[in-house]
PDB file of N, CA and C in Angstrom:
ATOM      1  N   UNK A   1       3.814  -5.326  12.192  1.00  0.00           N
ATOM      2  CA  UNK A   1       3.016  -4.130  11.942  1.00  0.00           C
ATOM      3  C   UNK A   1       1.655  -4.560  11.436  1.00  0.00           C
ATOM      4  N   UNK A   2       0.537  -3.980  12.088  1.00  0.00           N
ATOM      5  CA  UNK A   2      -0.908  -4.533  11.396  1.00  0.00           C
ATOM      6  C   UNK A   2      -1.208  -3.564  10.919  1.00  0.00           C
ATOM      7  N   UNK A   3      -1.897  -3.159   9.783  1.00  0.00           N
ATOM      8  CA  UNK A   3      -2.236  -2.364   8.564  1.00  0.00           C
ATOM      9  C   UNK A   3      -3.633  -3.093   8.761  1.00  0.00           C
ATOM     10  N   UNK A   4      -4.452  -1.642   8.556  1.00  0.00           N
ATOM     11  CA  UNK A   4      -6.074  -1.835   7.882  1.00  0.00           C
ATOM     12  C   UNK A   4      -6.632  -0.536   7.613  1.00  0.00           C
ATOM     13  N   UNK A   5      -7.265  -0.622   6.581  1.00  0.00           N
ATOM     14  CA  UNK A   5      -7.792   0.135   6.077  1.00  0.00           C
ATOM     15  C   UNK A   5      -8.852   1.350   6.577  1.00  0.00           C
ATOM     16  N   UNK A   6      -9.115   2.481   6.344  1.00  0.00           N
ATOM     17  CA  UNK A   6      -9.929   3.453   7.719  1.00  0.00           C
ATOM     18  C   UNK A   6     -11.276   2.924   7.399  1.00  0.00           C
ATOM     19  N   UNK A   7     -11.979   3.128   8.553  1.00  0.00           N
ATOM     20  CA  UNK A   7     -13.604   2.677   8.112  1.00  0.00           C
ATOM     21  C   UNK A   7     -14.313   3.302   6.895  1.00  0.00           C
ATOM     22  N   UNK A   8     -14.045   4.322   6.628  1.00  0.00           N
ATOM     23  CA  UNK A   8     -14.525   5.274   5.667  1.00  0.00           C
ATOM     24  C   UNK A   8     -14.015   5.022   4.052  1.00  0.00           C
ATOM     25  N   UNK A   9     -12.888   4.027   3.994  1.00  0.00           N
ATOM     26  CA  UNK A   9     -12.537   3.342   2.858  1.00  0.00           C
ATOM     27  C   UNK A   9     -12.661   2.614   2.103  1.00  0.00           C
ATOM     28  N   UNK A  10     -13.334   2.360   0.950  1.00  0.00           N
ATOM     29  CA  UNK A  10     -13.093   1.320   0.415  1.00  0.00           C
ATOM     30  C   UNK A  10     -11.857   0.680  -0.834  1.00  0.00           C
ATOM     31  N   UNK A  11     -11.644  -0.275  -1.024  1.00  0.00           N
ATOM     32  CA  UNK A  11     -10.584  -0.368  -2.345  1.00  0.00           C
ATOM     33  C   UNK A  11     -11.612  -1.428  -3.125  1.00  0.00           C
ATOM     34  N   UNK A  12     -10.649  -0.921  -4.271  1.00  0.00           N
ATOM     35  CA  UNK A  12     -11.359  -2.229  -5.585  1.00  0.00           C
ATOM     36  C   UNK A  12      -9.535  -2.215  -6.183  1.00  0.00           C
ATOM     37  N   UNK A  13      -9.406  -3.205  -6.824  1.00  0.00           N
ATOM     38  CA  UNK A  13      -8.325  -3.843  -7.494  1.00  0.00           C
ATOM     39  C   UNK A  13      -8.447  -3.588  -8.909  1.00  0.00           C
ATOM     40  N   UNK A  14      -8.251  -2.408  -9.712  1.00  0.00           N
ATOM     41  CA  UNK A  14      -7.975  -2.563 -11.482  1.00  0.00           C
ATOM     42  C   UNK A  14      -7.127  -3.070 -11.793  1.00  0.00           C
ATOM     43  N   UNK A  15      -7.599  -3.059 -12.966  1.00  0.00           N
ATOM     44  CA  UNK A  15      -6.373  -3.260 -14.003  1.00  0.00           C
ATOM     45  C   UNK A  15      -4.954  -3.113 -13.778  1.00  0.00           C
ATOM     46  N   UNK A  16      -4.734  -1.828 -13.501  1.00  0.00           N
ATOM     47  CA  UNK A  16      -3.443  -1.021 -12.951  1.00  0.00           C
ATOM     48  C   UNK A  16      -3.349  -0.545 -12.271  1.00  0.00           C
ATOM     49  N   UNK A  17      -3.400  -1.311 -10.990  1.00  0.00           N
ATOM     50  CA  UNK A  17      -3.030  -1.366  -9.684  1.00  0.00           C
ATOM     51  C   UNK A  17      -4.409  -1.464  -8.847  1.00  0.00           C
ATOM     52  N   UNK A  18      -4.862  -0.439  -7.837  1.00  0.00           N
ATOM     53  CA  UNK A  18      -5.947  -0.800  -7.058  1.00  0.00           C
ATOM     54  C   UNK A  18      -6.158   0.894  -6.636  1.00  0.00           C
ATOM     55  N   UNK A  19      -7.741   1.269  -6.420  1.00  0.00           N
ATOM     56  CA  UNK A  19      -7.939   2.690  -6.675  1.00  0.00           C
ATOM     57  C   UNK A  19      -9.009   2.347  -4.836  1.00  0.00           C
ATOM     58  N   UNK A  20      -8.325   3.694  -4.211  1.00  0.00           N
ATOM     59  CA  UNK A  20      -9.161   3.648  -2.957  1.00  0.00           C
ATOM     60  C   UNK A  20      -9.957   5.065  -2.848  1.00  0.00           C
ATOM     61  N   UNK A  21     -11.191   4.481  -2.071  1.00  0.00           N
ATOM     62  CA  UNK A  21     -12.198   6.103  -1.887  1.00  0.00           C
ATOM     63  C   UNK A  21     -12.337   5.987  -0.812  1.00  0.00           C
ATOM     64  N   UNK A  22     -11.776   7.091  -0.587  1.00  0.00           N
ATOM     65  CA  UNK A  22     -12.287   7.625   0.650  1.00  0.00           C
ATOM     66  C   UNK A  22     -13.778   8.570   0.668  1.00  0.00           C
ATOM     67  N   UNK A  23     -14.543   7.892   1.454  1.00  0.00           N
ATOM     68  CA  UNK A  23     -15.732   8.206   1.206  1.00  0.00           C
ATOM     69  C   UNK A  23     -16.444   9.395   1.555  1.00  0.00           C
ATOM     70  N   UNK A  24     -15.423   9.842   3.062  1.00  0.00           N
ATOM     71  CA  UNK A  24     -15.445  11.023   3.702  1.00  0.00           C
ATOM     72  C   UNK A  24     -15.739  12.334   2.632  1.00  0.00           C
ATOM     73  N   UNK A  25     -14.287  12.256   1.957  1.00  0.00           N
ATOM     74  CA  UNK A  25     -14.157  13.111   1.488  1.00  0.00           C
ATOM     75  C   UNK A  25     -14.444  13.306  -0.491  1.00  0.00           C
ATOM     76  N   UNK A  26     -15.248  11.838  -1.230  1.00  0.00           N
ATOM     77  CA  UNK A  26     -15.482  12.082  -1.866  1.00  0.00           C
ATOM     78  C   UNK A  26     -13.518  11.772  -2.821  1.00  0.00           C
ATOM     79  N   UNK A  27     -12.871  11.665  -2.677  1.00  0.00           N
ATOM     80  CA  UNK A  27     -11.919  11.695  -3.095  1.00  0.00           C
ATOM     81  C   UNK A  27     -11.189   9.815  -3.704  1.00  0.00           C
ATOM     82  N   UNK A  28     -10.803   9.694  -4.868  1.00  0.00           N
ATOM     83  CA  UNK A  28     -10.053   8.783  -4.993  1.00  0.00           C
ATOM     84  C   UNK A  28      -8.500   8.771  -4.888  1.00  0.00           C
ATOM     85  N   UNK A  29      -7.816   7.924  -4.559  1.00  0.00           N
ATOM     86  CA  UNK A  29      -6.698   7.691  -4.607  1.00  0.00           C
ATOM     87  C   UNK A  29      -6.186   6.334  -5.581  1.00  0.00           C
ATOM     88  N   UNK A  30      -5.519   6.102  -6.389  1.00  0.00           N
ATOM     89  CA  UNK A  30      -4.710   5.373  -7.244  1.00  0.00           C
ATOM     90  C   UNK A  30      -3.544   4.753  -6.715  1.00  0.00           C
ATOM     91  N   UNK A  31      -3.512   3.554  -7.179  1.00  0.00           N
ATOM     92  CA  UNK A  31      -2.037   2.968  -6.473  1.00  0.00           C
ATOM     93  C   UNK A  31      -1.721   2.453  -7.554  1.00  0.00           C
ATOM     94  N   UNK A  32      -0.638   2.142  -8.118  1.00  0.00           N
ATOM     95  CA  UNK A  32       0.026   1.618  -9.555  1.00  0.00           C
ATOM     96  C   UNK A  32       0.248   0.135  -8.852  1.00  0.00           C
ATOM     97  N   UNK A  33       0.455  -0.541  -9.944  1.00  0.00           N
ATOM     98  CA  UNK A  33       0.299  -2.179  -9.427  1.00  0.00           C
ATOM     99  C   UNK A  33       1.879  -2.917  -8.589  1.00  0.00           C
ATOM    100  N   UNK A  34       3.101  -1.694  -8.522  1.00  0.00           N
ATOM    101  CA  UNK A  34       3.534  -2.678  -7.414  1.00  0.00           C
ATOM    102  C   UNK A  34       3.542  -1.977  -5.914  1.00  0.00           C
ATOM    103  N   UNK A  35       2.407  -1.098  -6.143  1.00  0.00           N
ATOM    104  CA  UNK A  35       2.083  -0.316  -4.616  1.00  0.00           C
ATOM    105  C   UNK A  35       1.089  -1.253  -4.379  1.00  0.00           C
ATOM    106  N   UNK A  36       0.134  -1.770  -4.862  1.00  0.00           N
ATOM    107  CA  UNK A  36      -0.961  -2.350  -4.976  1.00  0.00           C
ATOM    108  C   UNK A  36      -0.952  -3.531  -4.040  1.00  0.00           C
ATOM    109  N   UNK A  37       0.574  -4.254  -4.778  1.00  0.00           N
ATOM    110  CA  UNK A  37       0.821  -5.738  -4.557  1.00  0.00           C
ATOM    111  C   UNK A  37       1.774  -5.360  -2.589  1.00  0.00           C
ATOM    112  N   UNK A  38       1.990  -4.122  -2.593  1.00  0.00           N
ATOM    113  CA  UNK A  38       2.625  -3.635  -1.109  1.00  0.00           C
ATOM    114  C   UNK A  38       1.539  -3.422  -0.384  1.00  0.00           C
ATOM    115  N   UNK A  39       0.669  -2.818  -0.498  1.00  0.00           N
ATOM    116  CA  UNK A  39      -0.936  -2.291   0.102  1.00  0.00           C
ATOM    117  C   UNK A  39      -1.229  -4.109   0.291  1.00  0.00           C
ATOM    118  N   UNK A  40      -1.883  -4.931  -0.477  1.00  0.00           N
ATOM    119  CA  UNK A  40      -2.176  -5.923   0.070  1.00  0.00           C
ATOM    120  C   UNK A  40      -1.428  -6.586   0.767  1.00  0.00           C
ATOM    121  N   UNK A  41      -0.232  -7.264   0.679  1.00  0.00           N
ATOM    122  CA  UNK A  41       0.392  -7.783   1.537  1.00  0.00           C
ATOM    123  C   UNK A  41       0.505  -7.189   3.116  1.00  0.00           C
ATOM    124  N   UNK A  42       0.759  -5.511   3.239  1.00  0.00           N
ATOM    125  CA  UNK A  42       0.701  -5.255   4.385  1.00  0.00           C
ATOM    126  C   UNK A  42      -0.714  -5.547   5.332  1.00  0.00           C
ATOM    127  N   UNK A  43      -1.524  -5.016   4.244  1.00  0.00           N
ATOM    128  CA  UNK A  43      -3.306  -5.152   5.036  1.00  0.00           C
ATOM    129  C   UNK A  43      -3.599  -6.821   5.082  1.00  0.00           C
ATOM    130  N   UNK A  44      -2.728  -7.892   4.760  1.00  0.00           N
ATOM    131  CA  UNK A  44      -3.191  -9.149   4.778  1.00  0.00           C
ATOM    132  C   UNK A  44      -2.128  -9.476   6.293  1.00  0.00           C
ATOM    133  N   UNK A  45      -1.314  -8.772   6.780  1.00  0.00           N
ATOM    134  CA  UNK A  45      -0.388  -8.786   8.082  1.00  0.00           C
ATOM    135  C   UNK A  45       0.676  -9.283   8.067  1.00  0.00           C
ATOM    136  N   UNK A  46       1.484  -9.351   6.368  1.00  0.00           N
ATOM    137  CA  UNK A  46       3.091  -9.774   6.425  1.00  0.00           C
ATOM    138  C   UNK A  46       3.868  -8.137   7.054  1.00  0.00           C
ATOM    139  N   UNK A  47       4.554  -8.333   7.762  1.00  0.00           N
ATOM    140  CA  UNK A  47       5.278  -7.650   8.128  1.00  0.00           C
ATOM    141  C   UNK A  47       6.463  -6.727   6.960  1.00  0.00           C
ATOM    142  N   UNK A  48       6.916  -5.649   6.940  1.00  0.00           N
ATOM    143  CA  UNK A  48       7.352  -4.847   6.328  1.00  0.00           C
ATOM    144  C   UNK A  48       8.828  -5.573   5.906  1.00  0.00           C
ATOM    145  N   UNK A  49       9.673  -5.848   6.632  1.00  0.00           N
ATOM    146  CA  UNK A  49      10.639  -6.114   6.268  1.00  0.00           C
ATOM    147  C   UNK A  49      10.232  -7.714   4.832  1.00  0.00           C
ATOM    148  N   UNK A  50       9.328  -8.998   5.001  1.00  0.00           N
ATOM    149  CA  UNK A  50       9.268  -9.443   4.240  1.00  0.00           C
ATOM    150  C   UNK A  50       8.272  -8.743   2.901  1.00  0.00           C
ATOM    151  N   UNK A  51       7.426  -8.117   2.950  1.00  0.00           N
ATOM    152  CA  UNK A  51       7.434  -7.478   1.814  1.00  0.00           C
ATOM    153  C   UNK A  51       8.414  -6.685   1.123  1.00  0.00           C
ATOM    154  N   UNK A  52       9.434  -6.088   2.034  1.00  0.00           N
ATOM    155  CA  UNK A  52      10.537  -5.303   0.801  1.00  0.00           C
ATOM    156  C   UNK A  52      11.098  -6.323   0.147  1.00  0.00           C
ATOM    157  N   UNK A  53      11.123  -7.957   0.954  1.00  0.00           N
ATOM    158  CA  UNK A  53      12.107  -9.052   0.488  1.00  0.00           C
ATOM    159  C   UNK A  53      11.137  -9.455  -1.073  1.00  0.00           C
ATOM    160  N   UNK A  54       9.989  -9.084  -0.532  1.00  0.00           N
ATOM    161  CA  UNK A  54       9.044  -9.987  -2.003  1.00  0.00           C
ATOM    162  C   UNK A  54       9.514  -9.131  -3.476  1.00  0.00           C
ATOM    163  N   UNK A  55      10.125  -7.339  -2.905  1.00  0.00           N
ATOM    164  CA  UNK A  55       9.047  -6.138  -4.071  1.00  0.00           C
ATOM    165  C   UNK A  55      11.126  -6.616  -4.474  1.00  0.00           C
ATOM    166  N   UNK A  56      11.770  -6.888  -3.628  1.00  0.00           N
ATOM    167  CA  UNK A  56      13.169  -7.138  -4.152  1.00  0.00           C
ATOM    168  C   UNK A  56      13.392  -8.167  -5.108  1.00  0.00           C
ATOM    169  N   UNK A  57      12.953  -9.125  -5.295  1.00  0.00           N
ATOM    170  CA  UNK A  57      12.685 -10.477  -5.822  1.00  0.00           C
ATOM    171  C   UNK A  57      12.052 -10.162  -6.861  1.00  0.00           C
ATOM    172  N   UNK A  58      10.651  -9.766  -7.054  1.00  0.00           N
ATOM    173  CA  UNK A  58      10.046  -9.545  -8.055  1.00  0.00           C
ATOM    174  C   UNK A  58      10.114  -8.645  -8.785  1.00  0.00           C
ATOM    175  N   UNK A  59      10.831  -7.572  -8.677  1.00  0.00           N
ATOM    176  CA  UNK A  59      11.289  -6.148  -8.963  1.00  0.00           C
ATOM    177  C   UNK A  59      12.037  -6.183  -9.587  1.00  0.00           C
ATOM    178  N   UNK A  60      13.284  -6.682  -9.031  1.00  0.00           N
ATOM    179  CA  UNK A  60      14.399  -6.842  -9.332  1.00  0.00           C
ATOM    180  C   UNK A  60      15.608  -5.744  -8.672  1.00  0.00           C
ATOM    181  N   UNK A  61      15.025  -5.013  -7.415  1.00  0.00           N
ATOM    182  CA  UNK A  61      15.418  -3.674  -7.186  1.00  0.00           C
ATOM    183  C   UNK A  61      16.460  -3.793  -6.071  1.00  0.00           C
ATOM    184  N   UNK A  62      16.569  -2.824  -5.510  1.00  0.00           N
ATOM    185  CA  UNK A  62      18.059  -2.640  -4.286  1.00  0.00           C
ATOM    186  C   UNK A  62      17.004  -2.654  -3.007  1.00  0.00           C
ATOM    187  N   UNK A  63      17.620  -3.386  -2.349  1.00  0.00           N
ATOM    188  CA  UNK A  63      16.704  -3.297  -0.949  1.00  0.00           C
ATOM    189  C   UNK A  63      16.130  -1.735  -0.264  1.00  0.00           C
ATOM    190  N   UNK A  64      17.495  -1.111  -0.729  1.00  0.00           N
ATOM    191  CA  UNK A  64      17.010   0.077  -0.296  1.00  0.00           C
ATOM    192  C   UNK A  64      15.987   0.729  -1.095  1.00  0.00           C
ATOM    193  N   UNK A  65      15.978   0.851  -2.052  1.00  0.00           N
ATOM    194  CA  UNK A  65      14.873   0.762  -2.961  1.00  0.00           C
ATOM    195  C   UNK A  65      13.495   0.446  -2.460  1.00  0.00           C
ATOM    196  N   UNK A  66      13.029  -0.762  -2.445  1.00  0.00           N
ATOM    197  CA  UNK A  66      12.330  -1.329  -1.911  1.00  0.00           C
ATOM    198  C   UNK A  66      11.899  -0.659  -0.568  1.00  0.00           C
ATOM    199  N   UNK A  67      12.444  -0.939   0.275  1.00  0.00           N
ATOM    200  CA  UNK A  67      12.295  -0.499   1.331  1.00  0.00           C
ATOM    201  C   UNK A  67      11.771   0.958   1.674  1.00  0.00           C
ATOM    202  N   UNK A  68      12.105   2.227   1.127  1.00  0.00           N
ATOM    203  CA  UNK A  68      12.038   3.398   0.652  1.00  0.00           C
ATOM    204  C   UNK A  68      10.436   3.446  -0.061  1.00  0.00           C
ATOM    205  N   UNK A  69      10.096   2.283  -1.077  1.00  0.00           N
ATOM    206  CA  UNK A  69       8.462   2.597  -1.641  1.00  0.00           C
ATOM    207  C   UNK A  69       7.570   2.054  -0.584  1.00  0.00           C
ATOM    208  N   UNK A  70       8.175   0.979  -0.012  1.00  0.00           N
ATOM    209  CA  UNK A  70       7.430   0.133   1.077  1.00  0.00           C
ATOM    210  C   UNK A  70       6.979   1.582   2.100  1.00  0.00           C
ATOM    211  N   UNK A  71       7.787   2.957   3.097  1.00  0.00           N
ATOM    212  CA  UNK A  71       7.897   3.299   3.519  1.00  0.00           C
ATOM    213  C   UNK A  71       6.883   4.619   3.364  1.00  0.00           C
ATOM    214  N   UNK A  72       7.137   4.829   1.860  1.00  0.00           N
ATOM    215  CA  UNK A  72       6.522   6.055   1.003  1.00  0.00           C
ATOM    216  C   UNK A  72       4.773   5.726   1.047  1.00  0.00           C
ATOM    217  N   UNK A  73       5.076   4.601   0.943  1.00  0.00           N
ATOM    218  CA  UNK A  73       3.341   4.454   0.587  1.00  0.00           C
ATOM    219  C   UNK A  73       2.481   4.091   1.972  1.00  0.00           C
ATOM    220  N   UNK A  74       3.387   3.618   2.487  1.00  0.00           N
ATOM    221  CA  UNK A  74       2.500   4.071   4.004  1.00  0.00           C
ATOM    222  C   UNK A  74       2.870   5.084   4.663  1.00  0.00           C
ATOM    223  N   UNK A  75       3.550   5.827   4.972  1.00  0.00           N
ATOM    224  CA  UNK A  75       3.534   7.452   4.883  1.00  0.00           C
ATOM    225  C   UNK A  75       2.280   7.860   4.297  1.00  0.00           C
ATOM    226  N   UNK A  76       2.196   7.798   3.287  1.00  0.00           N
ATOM    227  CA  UNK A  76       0.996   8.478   2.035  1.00  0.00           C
ATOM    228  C   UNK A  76      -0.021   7.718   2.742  1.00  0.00           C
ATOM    229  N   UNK A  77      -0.615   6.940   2.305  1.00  0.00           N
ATOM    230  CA  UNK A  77      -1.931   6.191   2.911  1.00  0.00           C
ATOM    231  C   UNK A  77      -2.271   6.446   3.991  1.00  0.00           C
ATOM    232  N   UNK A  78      -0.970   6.428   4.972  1.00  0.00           N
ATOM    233  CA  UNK A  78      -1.392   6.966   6.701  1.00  0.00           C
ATOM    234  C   UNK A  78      -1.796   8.250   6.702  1.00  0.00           C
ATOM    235  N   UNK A  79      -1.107   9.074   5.805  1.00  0.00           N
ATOM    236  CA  UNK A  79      -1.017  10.792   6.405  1.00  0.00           C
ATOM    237  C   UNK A  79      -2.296  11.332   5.560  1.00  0.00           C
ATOM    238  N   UNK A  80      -2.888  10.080   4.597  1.00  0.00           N
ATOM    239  CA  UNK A  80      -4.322  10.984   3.808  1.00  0.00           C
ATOM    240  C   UNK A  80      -5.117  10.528   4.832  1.00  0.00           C
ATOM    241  N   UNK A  81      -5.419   9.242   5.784  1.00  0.00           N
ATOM    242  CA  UNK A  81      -6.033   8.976   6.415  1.00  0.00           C
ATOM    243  C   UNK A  81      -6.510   7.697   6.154  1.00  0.00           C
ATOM    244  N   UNK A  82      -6.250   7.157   4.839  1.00  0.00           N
ATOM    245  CA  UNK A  82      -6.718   5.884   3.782  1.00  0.00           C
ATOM    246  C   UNK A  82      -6.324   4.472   4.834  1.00  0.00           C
ATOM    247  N   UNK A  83      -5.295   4.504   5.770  1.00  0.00           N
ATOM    248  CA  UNK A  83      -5.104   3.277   6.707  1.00  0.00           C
ATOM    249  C   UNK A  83      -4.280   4.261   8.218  1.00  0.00           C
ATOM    250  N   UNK A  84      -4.749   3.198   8.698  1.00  0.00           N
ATOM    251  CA  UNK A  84      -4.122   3.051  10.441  1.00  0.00           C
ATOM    252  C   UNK A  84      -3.331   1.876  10.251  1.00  0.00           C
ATOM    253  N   UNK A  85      -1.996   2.324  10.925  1.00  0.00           N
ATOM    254  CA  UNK A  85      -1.141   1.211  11.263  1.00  0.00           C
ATOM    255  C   UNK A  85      -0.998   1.289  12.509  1.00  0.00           C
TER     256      UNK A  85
END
């Protein structure tokens, strides 16, 4: 799966997590830092299934778990317009 960001986007990386504007619309969006650490890995082109393996590992969570935020947050990002997959 290749993930990138819409032209109209930019991100910056805080503190707690990483905050994207969409410029279109004047609007920010917030990502908490282990959406953050999912957002980069996908937009850097690891594929979905090894990022749920990373957020499982470092998490400490149920695959399904994992898999489910991995899913949620690109849902969300796709359907505001914030990335194309």
């Amino acid at each position: 799966m290749s993930m990138t960001l819409g032209k109209h986007v930019s991100a910056s990386d805080v503190e707690a997590g990483m905050v994207l504007l969409d410029e279109r619309k004047g609007r920010y969006f917030k990502v908490n830092p282990s959406g953050a650490l999912i957002l980069h890995a996908l937009l850097d082109g690891s594929e979905p299934a090894d990022v749920i393996k990373m957020i499982v590992e470092r998490y400490e969570v149920s695959q399904e778990r994992a898999a489910a935020d991995v899913d949620a947050l690109t849902a969300e990002l796709s359907g505001n317009g914030l990335v194309t997959v």
